[in-house]
Protein backbone atom coordinates (compact mmCIF):
# COMPACT_ATOMS: atom_id res chain seq x y z
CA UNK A 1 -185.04 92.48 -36.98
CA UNK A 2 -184.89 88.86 -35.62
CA UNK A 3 -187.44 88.25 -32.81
CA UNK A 4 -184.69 85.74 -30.86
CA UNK A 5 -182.18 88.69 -30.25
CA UNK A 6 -180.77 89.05 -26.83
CA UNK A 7 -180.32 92.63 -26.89
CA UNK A 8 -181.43 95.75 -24.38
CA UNK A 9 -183.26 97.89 -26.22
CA UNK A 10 -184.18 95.44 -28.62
CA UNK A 11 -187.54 93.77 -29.38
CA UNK A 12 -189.72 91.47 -31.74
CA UNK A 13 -192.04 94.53 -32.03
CA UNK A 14 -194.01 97.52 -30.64
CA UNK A 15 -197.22 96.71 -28.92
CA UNK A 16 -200.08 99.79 -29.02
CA UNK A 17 -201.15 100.62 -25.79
CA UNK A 18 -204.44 98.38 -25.72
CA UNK A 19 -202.34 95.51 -26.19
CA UNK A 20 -199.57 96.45 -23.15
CA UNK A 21 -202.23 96.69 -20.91
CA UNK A 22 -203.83 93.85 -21.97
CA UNK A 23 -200.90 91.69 -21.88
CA UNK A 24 -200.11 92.48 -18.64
CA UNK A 25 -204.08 91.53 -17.52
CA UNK A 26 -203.43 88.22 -19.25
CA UNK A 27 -200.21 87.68 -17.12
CA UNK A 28 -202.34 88.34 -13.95
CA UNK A 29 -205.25 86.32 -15.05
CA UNK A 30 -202.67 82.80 -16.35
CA UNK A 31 -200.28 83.05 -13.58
CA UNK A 32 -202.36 84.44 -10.76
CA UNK A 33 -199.80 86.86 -9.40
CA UNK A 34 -200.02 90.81 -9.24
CA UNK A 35 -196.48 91.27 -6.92
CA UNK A 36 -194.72 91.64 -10.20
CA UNK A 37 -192.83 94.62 -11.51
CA UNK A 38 -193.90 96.05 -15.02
CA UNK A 39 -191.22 98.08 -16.87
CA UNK A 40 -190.70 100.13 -19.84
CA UNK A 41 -187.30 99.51 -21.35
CA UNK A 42 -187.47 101.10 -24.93
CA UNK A 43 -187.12 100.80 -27.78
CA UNK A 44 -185.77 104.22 -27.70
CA UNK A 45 -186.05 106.28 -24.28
CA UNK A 46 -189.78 106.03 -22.50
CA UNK A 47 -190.13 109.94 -21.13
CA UNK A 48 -189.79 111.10 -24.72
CA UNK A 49 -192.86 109.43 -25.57
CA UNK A 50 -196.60 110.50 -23.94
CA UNK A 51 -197.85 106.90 -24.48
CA UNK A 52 -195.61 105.45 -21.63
CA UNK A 53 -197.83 107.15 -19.40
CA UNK A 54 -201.31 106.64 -20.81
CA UNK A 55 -200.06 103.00 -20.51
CA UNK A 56 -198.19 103.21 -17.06
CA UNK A 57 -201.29 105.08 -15.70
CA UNK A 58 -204.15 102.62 -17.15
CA UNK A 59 -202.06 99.61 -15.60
CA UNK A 60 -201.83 101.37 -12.31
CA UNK A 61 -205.28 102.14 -12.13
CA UNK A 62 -206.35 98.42 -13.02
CA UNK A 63 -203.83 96.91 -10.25
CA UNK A 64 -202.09 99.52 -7.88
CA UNK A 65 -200.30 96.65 -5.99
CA UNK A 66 -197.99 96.42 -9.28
CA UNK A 67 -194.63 97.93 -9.21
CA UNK A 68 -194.23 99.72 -12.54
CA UNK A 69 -190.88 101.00 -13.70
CA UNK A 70 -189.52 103.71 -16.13
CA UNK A 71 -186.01 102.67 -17.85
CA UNK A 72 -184.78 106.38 -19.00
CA UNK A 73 -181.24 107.56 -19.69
CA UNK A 74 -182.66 110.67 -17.52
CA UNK A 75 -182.55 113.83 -20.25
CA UNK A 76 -186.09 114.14 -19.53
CA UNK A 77 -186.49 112.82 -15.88
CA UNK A 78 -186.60 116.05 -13.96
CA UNK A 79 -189.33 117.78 -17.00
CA UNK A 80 -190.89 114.90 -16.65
CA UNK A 81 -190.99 113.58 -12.76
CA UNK A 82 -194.29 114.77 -12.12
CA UNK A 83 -196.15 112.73 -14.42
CA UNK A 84 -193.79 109.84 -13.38
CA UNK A 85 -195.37 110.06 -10.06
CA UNK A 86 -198.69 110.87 -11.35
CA UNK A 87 -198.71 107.45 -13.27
CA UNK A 88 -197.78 105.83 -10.22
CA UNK A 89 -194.08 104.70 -11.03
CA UNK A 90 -192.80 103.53 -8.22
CA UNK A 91 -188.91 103.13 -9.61
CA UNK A 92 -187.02 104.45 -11.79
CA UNK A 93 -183.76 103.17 -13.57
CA UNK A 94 -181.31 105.69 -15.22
CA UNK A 95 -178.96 104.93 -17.26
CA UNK A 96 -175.61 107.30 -16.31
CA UNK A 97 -172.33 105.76 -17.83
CA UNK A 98 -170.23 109.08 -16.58
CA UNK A 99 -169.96 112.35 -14.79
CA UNK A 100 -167.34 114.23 -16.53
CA UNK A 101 -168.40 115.85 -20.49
CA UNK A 102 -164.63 114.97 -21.37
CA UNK A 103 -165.30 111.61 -21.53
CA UNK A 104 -168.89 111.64 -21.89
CA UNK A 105 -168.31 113.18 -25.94
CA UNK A 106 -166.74 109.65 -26.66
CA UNK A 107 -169.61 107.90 -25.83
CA UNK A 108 -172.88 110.14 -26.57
CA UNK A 109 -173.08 111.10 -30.30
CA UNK A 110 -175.45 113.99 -29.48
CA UNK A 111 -178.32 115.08 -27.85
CA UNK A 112 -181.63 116.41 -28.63
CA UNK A 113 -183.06 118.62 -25.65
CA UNK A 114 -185.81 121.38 -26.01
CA UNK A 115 -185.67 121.50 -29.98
CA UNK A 116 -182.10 122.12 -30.26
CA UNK A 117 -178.90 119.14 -31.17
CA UNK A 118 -175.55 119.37 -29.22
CA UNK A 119 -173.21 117.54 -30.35
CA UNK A 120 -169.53 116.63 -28.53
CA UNK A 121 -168.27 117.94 -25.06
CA UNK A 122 -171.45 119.82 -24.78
CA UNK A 123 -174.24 117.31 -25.62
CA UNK A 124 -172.55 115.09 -22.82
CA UNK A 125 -172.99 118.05 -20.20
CA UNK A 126 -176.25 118.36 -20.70
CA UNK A 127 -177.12 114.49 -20.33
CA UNK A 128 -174.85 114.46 -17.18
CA UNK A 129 -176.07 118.08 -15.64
CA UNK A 130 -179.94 116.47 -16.28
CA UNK A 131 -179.31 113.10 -15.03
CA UNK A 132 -177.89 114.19 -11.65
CA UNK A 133 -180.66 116.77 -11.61
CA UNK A 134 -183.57 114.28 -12.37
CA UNK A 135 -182.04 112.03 -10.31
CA UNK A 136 -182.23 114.27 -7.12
CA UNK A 137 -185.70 114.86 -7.63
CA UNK A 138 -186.65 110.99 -8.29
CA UNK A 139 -185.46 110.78 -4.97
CA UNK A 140 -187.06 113.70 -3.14
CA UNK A 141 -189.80 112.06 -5.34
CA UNK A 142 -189.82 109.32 -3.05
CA UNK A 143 -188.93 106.73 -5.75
CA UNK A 144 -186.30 104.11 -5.08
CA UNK A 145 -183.58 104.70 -8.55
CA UNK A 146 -181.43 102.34 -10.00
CA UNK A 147 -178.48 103.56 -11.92
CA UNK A 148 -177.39 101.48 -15.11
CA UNK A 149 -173.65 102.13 -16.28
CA UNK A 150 -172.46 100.51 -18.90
CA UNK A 151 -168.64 99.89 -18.74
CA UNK A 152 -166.51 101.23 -22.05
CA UNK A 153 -162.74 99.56 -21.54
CA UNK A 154 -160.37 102.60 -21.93
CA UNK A 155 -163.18 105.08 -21.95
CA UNK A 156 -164.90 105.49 -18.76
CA UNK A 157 -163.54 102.72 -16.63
CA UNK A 158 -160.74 104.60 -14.94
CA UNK A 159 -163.59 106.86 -13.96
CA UNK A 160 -166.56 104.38 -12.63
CA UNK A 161 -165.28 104.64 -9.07
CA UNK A 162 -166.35 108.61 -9.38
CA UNK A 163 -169.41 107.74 -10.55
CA UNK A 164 -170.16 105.44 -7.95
CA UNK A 165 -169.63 108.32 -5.19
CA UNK A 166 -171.97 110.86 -7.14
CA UNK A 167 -174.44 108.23 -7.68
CA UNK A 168 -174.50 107.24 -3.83
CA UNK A 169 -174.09 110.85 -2.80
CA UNK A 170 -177.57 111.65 -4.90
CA UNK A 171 -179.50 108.93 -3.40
CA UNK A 172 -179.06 106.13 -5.83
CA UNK A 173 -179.18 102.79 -3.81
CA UNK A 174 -177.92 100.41 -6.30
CA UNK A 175 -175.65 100.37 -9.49
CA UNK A 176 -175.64 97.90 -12.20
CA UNK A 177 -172.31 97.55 -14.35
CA UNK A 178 -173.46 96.06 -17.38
CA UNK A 179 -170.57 94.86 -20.55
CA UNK A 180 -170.17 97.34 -23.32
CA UNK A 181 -172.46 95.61 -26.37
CA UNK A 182 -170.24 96.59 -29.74
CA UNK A 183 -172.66 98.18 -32.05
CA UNK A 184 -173.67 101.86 -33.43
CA UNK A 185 -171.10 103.87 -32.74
CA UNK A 186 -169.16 102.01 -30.26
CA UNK A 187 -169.09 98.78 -32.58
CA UNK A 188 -165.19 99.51 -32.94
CA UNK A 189 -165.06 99.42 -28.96
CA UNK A 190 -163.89 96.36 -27.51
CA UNK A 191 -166.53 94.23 -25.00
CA UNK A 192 -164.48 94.31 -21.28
CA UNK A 193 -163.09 90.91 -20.18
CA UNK A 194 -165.18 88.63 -16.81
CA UNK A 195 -162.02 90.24 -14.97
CA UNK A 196 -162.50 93.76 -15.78
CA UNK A 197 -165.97 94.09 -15.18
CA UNK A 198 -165.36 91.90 -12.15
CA UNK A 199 -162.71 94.58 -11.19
CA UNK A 200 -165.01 97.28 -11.83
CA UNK A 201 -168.07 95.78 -9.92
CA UNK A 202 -165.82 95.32 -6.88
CA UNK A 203 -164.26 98.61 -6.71
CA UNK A 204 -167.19 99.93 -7.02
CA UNK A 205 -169.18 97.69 -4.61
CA UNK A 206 -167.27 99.48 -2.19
CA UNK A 207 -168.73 102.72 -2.34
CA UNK A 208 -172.41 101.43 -3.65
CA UNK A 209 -174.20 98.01 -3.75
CA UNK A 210 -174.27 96.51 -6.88
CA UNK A 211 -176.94 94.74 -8.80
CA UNK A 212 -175.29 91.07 -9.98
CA UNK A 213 -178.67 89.30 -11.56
CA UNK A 214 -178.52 91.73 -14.57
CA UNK A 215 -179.04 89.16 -17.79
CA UNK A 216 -179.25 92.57 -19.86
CA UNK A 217 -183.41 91.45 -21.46
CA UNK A 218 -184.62 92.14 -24.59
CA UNK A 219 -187.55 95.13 -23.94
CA UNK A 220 -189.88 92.71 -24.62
CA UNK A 221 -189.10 90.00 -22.06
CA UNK A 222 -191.37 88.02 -19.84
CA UNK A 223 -189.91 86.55 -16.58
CA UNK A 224 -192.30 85.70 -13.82
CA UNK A 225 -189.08 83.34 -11.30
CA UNK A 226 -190.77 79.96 -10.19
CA UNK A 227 -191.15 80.45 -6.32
């Protein structure tokens, strides 16, 4: 994998958790901040692996004036939410690109929950059914979530404006539309247009705010804005 890839998701490699926490000492110590937020953005999803919180928890105990942040596509959010809190995460970001399993099957391949793989209409249901649930309880939680959709021309954008009501209705207070990324199994999938996803973003910003800074980072990225 090439280390210069602008991907989400993507990085130049996996750090062990000595060296997370360290790194993020290192950015305290150089730069002399600690009103930064630290975030775990994959590879893969972080609540399906214990490590994100033996790491999560050591950094919170060495600065607790750090925001840290879980990027999950929310399967495991509501198993997981009390060690979320336990850890100290302070926000969460879910990534929920529908709300109906009709269209969901043409974007999820399957789903692993509990030991057993769905596949289709009924591996989207459960992501969907677990998101919304997870999400409800992040915000009973007291955690401020961000939801992450990722717009699919002629898939799920007749369908975002939904998704922005059930979002706001469960408490989320922001929504990011991100561009559809051809690759895997959506690499036949057409990226939208700047109009489309400007469309979508303004439709949408009717219902919910929407997040506009999104650059859509590597997992690995390190971006401390000059003040």
């Amino acid at each position: 994998m090439c280390a210069d890839i602008q991907h989400p998701g993507w990085a130049a490699r996996l750090l062990s958790e000595a060296e997370a926490v360290d790194l993020v000492r290192s950015v305290i110590i150089e730069r002399q901040v600690c009103d930064f937020v630290v975030g775990v953005a994959g590879p893969g999803d972080a609540l399906a692996n214990d490590r994100t919180f033996h790491v999560l928890t050591s950094i919170h105990r060495m600065n607790p004036q750090l925001t840290t942040c879980l990027c999950t596509n929310g399967l495991l959010l509501d198993d997981r939410l009390e060690e979320i809190v336990e850890a100290g995460v302070r926000t969460i970001t879910v990534t929920v690109n529908v709300t109906d399993s009709r269209v969901g099957k043409d974007i999820y391949s399957l789903v692993h929950y509990q030991g057993t793989t769905y596949r289709g209409e009924e591996a989207a249901a459960i992501l969907v059914e677990k998101q919304f649930l997870g999400i409800r309880g992040a915000v009973a939680a007291g955690l401020h979530v961000k939801a992450n959709t990722v717009l699919v021309p002629g898939v799920n954008d007749v369908h975002l404006l939904e998704l922005a009501r059930q979002l706001r209705d469960v408490g989320v207070t922001v929504m990011n539309i991100m561009p559809l990324i051809p690759a895997g199994k959506m690499k036949s999938n057409r990226a939208p247009s700047c109009e489309e996803l400007q469309r979508a973003r303004q439709q949408c910003a009717e219902v919910i705010p929407q997040f506009h800074r999104c650059e859509q980072c590597r997992a690995d990225v390190i971006f401390l804005p000059s003040v």
